[in-house]
N, C-alpha and C. Protein backbone atom coordinates (compact mmCIF):
# COMPACT_ATOMS: atom_id res chain seq x y z
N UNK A 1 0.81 -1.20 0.00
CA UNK A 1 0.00 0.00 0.00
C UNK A 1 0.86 1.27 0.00
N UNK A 2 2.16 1.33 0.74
CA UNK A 2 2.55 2.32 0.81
C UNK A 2 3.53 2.55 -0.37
N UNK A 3 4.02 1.42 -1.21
CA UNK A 3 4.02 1.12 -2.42
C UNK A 3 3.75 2.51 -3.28
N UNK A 4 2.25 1.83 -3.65
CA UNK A 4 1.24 2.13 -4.34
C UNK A 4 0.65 4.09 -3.80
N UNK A 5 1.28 4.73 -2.30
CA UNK A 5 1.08 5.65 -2.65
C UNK A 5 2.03 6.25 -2.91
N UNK A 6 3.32 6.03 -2.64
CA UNK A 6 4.98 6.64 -2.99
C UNK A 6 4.49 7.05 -4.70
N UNK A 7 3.96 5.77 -5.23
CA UNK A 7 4.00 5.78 -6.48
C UNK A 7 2.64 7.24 -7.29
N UNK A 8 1.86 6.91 -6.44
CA UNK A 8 0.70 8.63 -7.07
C UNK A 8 1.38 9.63 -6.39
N UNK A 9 2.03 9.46 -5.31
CA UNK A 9 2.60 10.78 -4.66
C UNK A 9 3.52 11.57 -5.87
N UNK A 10 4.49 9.90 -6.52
CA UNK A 10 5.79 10.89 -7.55
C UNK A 10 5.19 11.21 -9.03
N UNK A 11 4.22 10.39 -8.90
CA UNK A 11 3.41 10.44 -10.37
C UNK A 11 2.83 12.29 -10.23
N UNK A 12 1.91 12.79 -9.64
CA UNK A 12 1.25 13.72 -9.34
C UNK A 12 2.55 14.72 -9.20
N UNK A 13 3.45 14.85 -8.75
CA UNK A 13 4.97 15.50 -8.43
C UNK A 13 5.43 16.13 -9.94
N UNK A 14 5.35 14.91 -11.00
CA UNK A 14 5.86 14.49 -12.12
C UNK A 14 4.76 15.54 -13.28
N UNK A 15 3.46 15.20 -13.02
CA UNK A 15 2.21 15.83 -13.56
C UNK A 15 2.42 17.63 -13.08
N UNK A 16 2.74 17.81 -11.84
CA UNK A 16 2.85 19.43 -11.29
C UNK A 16 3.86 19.76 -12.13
N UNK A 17 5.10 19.32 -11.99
CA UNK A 17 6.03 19.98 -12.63
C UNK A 17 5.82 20.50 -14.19
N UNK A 18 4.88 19.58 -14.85
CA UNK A 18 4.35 20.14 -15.96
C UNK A 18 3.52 21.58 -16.04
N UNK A 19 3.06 21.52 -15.10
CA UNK A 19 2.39 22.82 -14.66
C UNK A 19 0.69 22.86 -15.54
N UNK A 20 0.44 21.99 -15.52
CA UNK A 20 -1.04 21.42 -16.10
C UNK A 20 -2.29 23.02 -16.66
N UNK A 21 -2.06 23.14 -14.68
CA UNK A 21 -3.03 24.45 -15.04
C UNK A 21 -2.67 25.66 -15.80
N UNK A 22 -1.29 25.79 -16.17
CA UNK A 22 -0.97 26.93 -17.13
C UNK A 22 -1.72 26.76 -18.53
N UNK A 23 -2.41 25.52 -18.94
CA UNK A 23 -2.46 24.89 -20.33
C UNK A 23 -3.68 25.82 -20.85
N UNK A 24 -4.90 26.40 -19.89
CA UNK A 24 -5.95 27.46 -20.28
C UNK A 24 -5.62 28.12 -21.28
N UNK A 25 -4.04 28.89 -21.11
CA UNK A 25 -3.72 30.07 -22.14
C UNK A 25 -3.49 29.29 -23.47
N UNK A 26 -3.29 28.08 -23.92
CA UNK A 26 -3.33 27.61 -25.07
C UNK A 26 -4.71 27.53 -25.58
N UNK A 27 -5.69 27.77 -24.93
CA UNK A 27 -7.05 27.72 -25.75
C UNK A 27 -7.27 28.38 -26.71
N UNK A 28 -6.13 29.75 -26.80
CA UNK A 28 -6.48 31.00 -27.73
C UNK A 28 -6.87 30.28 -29.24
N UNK A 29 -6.04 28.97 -29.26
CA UNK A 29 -6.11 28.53 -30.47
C UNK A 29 -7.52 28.37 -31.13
N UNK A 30 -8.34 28.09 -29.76
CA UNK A 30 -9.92 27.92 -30.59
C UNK A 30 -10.80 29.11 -31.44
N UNK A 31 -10.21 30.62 -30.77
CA UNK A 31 -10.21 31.90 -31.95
C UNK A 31 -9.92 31.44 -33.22
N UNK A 32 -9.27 30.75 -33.95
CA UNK A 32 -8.67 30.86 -34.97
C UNK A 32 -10.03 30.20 -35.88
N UNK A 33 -10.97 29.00 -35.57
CA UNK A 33 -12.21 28.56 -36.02
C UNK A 33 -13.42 29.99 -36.28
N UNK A 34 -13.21 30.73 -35.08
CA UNK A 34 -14.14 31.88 -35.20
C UNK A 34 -14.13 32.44 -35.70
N UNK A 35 -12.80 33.30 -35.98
CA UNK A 35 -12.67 34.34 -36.57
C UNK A 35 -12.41 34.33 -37.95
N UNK A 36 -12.30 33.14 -38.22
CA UNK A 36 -12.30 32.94 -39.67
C UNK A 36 -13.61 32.15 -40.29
N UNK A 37 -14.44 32.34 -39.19
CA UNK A 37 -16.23 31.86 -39.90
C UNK A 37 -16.15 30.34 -40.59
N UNK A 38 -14.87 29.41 -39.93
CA UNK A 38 -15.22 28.09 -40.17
C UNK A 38 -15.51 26.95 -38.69
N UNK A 39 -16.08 27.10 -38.03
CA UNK A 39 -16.66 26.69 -37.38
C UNK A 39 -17.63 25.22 -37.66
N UNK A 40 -16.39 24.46 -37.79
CA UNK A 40 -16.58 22.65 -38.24
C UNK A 40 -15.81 21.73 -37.74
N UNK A 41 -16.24 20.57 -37.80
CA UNK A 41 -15.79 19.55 -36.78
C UNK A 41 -13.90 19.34 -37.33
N UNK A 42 -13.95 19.97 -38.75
CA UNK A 42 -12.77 19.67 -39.03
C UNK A 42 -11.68 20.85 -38.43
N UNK A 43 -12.17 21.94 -38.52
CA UNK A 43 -11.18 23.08 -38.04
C UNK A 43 -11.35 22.65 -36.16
N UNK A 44 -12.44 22.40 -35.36
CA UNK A 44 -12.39 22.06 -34.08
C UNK A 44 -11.46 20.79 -33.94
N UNK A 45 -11.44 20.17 -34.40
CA UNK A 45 -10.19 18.82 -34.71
C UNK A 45 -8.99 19.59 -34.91
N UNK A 46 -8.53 20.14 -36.04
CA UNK A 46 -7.56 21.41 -35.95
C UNK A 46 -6.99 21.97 -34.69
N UNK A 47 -7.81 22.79 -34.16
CA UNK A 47 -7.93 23.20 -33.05
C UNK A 47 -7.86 22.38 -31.81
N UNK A 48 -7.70 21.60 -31.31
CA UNK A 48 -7.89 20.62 -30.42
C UNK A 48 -6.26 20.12 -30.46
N UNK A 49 -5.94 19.62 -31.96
CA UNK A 49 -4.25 19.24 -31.94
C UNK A 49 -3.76 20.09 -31.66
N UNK A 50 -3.91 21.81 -32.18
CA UNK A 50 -2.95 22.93 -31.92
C UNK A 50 -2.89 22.82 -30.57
N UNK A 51 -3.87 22.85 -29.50
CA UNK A 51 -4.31 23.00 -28.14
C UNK A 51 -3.26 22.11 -27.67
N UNK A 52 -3.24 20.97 -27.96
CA UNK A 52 -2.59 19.37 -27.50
C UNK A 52 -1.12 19.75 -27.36
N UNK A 53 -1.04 20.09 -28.79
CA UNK A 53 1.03 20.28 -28.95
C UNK A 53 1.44 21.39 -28.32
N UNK A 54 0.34 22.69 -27.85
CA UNK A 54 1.04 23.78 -27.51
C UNK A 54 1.27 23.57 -26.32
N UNK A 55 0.25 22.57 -25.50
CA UNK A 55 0.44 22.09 -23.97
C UNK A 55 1.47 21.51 -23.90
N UNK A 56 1.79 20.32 -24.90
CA UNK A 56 2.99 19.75 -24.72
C UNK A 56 4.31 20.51 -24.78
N UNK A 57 4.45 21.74 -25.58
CA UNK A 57 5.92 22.45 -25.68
C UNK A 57 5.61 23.38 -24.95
N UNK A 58 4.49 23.99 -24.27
CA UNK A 58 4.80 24.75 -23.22
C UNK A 58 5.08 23.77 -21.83
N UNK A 59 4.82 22.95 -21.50
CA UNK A 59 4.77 21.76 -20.67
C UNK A 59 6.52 21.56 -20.62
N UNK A 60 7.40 21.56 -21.80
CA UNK A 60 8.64 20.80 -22.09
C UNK A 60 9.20 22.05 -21.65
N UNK A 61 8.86 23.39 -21.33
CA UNK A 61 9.75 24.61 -21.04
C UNK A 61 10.02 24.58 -19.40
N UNK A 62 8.48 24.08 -18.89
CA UNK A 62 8.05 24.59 -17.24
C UNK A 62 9.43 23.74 -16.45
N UNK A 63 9.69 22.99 -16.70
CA UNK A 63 11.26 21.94 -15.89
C UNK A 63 12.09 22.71 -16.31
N UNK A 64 12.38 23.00 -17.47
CA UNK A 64 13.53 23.42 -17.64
C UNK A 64 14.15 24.52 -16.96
N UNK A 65 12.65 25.71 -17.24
CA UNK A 65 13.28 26.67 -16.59
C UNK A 65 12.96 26.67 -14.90
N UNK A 66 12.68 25.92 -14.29
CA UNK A 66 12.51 25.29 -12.87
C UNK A 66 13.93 24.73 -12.51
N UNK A 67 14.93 23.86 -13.47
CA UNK A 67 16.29 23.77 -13.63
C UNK A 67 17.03 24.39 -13.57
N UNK A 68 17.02 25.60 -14.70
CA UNK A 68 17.84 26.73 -14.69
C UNK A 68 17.82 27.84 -12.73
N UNK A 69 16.38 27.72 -12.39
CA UNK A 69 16.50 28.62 -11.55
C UNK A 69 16.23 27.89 -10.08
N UNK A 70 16.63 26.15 -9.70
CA UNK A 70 16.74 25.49 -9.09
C UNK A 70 17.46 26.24 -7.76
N UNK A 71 18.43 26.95 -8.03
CA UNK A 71 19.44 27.24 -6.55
C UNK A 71 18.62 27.85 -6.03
N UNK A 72 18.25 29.05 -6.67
CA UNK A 72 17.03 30.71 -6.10
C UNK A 72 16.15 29.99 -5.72
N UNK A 73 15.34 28.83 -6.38
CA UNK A 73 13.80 28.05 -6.00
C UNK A 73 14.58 27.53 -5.08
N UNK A 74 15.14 27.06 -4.49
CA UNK A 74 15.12 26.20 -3.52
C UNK A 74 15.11 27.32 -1.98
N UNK A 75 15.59 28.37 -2.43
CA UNK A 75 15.96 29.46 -1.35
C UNK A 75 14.44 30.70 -0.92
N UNK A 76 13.51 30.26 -2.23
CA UNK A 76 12.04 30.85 -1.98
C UNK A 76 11.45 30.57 -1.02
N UNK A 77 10.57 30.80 -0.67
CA UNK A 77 9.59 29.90 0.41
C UNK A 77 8.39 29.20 -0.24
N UNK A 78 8.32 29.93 -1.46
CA UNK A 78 7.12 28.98 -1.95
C UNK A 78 7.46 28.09 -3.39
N UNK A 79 8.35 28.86 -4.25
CA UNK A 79 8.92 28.46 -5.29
C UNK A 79 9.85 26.88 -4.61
N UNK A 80 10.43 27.00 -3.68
CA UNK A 80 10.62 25.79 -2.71
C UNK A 80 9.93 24.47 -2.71
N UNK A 81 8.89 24.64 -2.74
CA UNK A 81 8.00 23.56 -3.08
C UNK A 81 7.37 22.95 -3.70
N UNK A 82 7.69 23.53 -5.29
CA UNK A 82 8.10 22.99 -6.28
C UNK A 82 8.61 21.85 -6.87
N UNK A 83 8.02 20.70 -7.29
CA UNK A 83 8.62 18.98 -7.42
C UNK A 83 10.08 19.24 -8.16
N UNK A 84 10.59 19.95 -8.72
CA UNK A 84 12.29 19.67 -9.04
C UNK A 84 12.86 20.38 -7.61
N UNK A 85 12.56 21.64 -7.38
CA UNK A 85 13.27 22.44 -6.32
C UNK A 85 13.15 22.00 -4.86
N UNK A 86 11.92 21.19 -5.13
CA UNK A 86 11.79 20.01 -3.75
C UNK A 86 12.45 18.90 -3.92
N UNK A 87 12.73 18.44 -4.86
CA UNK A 87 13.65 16.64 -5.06
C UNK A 87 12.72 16.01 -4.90
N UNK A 88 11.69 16.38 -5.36
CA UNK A 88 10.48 14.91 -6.09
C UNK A 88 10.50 14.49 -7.56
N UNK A 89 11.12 15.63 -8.17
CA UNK A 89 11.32 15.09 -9.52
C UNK A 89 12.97 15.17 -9.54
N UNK A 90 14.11 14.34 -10.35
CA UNK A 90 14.64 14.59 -10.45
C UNK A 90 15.55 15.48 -11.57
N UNK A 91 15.95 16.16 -11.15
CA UNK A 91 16.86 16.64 -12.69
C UNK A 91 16.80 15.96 -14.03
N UNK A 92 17.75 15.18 -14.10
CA UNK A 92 17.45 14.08 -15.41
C UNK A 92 16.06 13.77 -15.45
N UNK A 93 15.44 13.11 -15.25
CA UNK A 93 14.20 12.76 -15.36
C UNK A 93 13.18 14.34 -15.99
N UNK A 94 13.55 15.53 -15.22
CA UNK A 94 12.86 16.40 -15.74
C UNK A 94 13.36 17.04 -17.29
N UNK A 95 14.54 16.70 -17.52
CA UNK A 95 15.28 17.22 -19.09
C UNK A 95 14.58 16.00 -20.00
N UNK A 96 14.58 14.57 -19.44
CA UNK A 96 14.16 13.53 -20.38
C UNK A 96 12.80 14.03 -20.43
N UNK A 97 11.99 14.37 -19.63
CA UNK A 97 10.66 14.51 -19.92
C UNK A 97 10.31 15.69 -21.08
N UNK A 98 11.01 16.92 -20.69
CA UNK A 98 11.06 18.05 -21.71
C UNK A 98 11.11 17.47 -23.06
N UNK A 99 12.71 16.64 -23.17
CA UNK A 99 13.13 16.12 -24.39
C UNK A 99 11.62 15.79 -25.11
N UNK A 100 11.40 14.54 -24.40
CA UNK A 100 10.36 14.01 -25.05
C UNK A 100 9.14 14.32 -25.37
N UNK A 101 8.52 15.78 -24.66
CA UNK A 101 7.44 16.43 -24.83
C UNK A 101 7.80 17.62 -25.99
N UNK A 102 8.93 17.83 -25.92
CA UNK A 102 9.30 18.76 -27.53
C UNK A 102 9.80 18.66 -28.53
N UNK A 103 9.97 16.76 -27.79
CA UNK A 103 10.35 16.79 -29.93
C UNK A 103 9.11 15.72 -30.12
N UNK A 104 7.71 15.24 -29.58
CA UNK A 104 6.41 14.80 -30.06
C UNK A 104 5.95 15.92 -30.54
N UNK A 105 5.40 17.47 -29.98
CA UNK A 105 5.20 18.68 -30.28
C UNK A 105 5.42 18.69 -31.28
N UNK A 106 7.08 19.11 -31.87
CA UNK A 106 7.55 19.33 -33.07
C UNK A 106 7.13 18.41 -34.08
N UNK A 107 7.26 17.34 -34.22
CA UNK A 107 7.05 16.07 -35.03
C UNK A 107 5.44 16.01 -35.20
N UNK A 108 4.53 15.98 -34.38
CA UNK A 108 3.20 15.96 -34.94
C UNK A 108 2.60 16.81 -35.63
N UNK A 109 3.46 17.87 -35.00
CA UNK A 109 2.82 19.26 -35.54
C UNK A 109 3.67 19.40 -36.97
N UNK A 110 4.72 18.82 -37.58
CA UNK A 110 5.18 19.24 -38.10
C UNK A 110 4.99 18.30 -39.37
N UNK A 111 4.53 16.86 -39.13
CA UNK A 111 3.25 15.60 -39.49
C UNK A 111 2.03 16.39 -40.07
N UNK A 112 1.42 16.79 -39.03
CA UNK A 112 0.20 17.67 -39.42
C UNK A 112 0.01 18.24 -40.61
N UNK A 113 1.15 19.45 -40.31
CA UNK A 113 0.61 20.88 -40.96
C UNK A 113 2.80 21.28 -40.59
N UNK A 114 2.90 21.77 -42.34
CA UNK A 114 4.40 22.11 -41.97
C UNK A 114 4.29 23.60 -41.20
N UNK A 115 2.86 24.51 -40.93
CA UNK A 115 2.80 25.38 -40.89
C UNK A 115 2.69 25.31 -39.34
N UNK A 116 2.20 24.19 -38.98
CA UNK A 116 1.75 24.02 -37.35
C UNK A 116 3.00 23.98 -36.94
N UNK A 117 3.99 22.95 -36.99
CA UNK A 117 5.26 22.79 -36.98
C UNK A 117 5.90 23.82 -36.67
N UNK A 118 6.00 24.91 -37.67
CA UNK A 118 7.00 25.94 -37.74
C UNK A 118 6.66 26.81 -36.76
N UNK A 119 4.95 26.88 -36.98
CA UNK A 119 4.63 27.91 -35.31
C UNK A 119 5.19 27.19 -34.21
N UNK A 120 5.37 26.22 -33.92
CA UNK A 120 5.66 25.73 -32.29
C UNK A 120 7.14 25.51 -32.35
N UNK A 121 7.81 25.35 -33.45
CA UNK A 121 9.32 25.66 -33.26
C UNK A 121 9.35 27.28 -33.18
N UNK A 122 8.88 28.25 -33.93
CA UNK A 122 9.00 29.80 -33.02
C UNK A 122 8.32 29.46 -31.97
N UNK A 123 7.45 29.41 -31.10
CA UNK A 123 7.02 29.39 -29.68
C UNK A 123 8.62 28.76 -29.24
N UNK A 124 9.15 27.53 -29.51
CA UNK A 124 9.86 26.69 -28.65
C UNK A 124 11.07 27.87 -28.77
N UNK A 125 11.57 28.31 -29.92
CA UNK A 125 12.61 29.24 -30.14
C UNK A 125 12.35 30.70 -29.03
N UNK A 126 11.25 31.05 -28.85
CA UNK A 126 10.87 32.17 -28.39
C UNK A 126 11.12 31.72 -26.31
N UNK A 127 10.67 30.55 -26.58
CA UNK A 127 11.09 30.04 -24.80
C UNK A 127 12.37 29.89 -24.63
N UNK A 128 12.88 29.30 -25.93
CA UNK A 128 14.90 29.49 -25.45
C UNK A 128 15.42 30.53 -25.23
N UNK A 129 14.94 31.54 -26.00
CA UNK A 129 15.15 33.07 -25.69
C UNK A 129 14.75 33.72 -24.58
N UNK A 130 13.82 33.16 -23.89
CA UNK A 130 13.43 33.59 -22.65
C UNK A 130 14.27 32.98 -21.73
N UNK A 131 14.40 31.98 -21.61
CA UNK A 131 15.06 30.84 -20.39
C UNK A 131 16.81 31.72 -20.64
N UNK A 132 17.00 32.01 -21.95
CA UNK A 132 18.53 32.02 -21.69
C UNK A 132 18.47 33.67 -21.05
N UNK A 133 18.17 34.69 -21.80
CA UNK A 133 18.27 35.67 -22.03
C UNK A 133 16.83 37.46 -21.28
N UNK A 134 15.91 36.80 -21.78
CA UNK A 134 14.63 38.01 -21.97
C UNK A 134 14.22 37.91 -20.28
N UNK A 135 14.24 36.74 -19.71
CA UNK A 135 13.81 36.87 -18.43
C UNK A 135 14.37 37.91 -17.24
N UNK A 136 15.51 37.99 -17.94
CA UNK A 136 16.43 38.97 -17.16
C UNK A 136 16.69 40.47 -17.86
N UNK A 137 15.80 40.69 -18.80
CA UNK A 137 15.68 41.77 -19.54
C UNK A 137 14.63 42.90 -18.68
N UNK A 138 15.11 43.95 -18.43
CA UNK A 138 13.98 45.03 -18.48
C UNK A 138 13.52 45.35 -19.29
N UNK A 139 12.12 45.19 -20.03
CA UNK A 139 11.47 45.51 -21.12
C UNK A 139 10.64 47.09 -21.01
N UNK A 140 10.22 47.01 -20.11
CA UNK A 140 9.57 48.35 -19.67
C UNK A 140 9.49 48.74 -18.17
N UNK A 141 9.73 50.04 -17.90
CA UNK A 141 9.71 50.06 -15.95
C UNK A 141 9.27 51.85 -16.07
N UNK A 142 8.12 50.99 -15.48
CA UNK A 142 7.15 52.36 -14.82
C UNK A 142 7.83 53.12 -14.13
N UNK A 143 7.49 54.47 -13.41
CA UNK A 143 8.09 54.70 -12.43
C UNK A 143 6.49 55.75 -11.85
């Protein structure tokens, strides 16, 4: 039994680190049926894969950059409790998971539609640029 909950405890750990509930903001994709007045089971099918792959390559960013900023998270009080910055997920395990959630992304989408493809390699390009670089950018400051 205690088995069996170690095992939903790291599973659910494994699922957070994905960051599940961020996946809402990929809905925008279902605009794209509306606003172009095709509103059919085939563009909602459309729509539904865009939804799928954008979860998955935004999903393949949330570890990584949880990796990158592992020392600071661990020193937060709440960012702390976090499944990599807590040691419920491990490092490796969180890069293999990325791996494998951004290059299915790329590949289906890129299977699909070479056009779907190319959008989620800029999204994926646009998160490397963030993780390495933009996060630490001042873009604008009120005063």
């Amino acid at each position: 039994m205690v088995y069996k909950l170690f095992n939903l405890r790291s599973l659910a750990a494994h699922i957070k680190a994905l960051r599940p509930r961020q996946w809402t903001k990929n809905s925008i994709v279902f605009a794209a049926p509306l606003f172009a007045f095709d509103v059919s089971s085939k563009s909602i099918a459309g729509s539904s894969l865009a939804f799928c792959l954008f979860c998955a390559a935004a999903s393949s960013f949330y570890p990584l950059n949880d990796i990158f900023d592992v020392k600071s998270d661990r020193q937060h009080p709440v960012k702390s409790k976090r499944p990599i910055a807590s040691g419920m997920v491990a490092i490796p395990t969180a890069i293999a998971m990325a791996a494998i959630l951004l290059t299915l992304a790329l590949a289906i989408g890129w299977w699909d539609s070479p056009s779907l493809g190319l959008t989620i390699l800029s999204y994926a390009l646009l998160q490397v640029a963030y993780n390495f670089r933009l996060k630490h950018t001042v873009i604008l400051e009120m005063n």
